[in-house]
C-alpha atoms as a PDB file:
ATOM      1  CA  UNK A   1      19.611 -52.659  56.199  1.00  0.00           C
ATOM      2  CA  UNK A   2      18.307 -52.609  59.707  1.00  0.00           C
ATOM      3  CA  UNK A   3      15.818 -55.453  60.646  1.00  0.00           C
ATOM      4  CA  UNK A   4      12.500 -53.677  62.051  1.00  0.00           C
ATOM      5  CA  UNK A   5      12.459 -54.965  65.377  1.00  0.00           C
ATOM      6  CA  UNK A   6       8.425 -54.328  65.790  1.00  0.00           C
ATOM      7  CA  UNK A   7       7.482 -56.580  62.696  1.00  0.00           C
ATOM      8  CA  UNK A   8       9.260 -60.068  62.166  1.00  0.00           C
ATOM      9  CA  UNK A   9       6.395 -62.380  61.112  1.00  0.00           C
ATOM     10  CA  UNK A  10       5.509 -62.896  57.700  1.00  0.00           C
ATOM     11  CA  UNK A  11       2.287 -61.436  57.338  1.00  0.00           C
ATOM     12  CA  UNK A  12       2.253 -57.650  56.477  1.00  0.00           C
ATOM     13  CA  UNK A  13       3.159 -54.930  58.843  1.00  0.00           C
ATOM     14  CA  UNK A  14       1.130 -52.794  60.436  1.00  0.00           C
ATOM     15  CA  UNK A  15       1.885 -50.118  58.874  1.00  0.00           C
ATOM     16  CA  UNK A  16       1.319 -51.466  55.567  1.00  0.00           C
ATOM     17  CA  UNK A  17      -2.426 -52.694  56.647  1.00  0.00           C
ATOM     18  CA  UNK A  18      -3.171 -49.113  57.527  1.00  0.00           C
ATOM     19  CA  UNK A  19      -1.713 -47.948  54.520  1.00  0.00           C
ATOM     20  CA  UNK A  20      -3.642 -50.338  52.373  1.00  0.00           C
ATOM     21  CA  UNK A  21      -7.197 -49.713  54.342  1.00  0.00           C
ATOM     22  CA  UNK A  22      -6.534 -46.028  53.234  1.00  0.00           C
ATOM     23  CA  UNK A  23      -5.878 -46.122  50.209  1.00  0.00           C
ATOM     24  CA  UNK A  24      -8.982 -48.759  49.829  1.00  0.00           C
ATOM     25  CA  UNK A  25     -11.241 -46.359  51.476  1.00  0.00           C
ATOM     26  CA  UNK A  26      -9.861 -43.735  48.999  1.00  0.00           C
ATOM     27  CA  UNK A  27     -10.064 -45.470  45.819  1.00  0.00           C
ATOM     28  CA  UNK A  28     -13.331 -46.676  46.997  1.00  0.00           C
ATOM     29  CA  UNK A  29     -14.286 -42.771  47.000  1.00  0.00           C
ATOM     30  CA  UNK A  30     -12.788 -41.890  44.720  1.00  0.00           C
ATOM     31  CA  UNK A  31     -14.674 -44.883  42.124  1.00  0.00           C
ATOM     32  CA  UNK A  32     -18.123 -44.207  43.472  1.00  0.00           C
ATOM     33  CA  UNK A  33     -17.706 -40.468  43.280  1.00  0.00           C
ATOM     34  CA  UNK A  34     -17.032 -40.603  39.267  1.00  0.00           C
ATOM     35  CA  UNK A  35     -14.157 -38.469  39.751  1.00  0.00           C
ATOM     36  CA  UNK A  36     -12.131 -40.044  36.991  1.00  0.00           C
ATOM     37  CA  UNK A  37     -12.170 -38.795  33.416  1.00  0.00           C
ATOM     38  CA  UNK A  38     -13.355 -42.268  31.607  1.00  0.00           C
ATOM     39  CA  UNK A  39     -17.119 -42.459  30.645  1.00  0.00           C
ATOM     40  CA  UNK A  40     -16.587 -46.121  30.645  1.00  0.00           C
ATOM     41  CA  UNK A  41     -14.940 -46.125  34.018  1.00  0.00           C
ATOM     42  CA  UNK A  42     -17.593 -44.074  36.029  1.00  0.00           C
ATOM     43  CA  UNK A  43     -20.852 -46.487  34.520  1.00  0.00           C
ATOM     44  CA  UNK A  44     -19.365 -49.368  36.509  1.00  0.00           C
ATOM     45  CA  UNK A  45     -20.187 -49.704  39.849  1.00  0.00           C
ATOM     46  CA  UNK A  46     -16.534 -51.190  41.551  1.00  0.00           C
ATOM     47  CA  UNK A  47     -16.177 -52.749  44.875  1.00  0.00           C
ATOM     48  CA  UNK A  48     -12.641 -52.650  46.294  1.00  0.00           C
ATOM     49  CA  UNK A  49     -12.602 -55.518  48.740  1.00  0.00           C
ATOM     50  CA  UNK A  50      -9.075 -55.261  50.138  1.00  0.00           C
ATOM     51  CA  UNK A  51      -5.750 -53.429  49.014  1.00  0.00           C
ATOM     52  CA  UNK A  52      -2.269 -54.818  49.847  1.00  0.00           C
ATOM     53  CA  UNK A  53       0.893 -53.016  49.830  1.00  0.00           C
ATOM     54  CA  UNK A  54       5.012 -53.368  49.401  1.00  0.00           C
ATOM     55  CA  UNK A  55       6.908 -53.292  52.468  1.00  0.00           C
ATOM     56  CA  UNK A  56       8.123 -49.933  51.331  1.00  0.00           C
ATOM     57  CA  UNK A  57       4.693 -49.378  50.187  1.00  0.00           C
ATOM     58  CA  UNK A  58       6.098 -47.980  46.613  1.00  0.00           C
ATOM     59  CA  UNK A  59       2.911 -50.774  45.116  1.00  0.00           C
ATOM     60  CA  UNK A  60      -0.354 -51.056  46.293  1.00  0.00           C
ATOM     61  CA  UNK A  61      -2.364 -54.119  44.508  1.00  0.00           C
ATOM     62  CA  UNK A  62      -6.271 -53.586  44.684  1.00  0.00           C
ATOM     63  CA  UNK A  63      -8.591 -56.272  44.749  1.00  0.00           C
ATOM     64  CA  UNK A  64     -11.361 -55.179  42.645  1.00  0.00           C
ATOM     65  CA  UNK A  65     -15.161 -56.509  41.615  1.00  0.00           C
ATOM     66  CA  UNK A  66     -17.748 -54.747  39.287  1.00  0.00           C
ATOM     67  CA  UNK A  67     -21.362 -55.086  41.329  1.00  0.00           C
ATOM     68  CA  UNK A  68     -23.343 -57.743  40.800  1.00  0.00           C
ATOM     69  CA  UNK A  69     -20.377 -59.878  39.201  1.00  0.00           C
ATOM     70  CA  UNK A  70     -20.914 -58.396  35.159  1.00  0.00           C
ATOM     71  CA  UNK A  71     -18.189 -57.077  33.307  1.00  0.00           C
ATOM     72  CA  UNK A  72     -15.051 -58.543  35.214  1.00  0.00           C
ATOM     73  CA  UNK A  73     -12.919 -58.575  31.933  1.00  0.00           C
ATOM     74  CA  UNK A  74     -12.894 -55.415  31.467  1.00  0.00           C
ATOM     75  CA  UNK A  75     -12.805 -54.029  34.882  1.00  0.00           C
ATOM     76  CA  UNK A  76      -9.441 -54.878  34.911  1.00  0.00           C
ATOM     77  CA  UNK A  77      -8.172 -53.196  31.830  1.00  0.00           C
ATOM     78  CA  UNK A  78     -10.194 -50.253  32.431  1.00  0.00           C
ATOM     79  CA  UNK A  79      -8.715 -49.335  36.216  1.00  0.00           C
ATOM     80  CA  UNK A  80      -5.153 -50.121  34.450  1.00  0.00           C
ATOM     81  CA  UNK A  81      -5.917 -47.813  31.737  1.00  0.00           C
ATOM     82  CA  UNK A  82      -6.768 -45.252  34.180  1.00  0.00           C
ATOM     83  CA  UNK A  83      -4.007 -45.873  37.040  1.00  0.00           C
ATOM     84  CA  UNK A  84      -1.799 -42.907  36.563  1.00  0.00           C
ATOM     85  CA  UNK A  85      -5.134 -40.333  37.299  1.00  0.00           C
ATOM     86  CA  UNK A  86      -5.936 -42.740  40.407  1.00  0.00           C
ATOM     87  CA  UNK A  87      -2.248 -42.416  41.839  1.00  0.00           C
ATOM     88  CA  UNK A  88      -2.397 -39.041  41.319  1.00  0.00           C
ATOM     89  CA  UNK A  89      -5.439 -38.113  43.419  1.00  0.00           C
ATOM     90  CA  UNK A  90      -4.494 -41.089  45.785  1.00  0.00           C
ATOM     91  CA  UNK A  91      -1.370 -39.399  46.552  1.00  0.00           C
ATOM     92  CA  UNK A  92      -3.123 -35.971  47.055  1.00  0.00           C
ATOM     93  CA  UNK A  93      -5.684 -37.207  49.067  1.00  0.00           C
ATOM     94  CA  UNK A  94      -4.112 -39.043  51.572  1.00  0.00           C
ATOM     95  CA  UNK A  95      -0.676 -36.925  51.626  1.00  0.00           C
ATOM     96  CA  UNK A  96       1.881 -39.689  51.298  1.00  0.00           C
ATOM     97  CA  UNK A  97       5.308 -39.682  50.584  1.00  0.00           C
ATOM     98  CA  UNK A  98       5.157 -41.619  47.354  1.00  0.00           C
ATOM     99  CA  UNK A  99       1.983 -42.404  45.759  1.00  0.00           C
ATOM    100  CA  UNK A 100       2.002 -45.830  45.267  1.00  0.00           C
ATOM    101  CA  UNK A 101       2.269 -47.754  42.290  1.00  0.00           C
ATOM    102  CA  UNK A 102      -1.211 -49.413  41.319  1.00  0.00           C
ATOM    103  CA  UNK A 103      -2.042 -52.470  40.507  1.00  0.00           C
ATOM    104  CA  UNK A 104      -5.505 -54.322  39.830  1.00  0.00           C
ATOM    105  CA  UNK A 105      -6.726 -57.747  40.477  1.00  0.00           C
ATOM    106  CA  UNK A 106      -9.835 -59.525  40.250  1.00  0.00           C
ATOM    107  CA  UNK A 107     -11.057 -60.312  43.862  1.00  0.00           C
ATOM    108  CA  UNK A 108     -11.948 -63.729  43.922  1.00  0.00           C
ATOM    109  CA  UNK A 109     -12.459 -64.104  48.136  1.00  0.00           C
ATOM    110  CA  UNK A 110     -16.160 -64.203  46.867  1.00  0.00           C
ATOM    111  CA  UNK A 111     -15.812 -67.642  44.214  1.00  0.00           C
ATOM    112  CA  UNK A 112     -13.708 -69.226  47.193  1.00  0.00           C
ATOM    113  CA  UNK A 113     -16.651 -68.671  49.737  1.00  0.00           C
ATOM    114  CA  UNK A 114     -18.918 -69.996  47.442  1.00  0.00           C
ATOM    115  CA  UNK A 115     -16.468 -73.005  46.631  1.00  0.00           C
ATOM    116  CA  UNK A 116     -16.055 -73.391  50.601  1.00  0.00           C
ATOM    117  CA  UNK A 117     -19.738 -73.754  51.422  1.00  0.00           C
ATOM    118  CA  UNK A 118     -20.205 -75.645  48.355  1.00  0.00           C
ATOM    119  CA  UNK A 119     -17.910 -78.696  49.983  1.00  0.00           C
ATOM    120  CA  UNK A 120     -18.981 -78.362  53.624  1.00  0.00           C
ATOM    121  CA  UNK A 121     -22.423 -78.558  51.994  1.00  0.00           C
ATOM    122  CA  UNK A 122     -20.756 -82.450  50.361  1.00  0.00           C
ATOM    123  CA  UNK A 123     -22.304 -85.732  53.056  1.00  0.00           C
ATOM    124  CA  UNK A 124     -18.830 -87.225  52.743  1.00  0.00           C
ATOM    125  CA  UNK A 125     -17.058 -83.605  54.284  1.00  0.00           C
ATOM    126  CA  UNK A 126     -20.572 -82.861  56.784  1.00  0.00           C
ATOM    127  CA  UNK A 127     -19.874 -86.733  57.896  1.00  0.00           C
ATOM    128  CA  UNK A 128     -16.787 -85.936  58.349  1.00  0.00           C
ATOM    129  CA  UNK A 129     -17.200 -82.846  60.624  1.00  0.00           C
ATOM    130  CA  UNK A 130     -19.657 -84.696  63.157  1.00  0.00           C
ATOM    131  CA  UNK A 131     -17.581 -87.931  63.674  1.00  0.00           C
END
């Protein structure tokens, strides 16, 4: 297999962060709009902060939060549950060759900011940072 001679670094192509952003805008959409068929799904409020896909973008994994933090067990589940009627529209929506596989995370960039600010707020670390 040929080596793509426009992408040799480790981090993801760009091709796959285009990919991703449009399939997070979509499934951002898509969850706000209520257009899935789960009662349980459309009362939760989701945020999608980032999607990440395969270098042959066959999986997508979406970092997911319910609003305001409640209900982050079952968030999860219930996206899973419901991730063959989100491919589908996914993949009508945006047009692509193959819909992507989906997968769901819980998006924990929020509990490491927190963590983060919580040590630089530690004497020992500000000390540290003004020596």
């Amino acid at each position: 297999m040929a080596k793509n001679k426009f992408h040799d670094g480790p981090g993801p192509s760009q091709r796959q962060l285009r990919v991703g952003e449009l399939i997070r805008r979509t499934l951002s959409e898509v969850l706000m709009r209520g257009d899935i068929h789960d009662p349980d799904l459309n009362r939760m409020s989701v945020t999608v902060g980032e999607v990440r896909t395969s270098p042959d973008l066959k999986i997508a994994t979406a970092y997911v939060l319910p609003l305001g933090g409640k209900g982050q067990d079952e968030i999860v589940g219930l996206l899973a549950r419901n991730q063959n009627e989100l491919r589908r529209i996914i993949g009508r929506k945006l047009g692509l060759k193959y819909a992507p596989e989906l997968r769901f995370r819980l998006d924990q960039t929020f509990d490491q900011m927190d963590e983060t600010r919580r040590l630089f707020d530690q004497d020992e670390v500000r000390r540290d940072v003004e020596d």
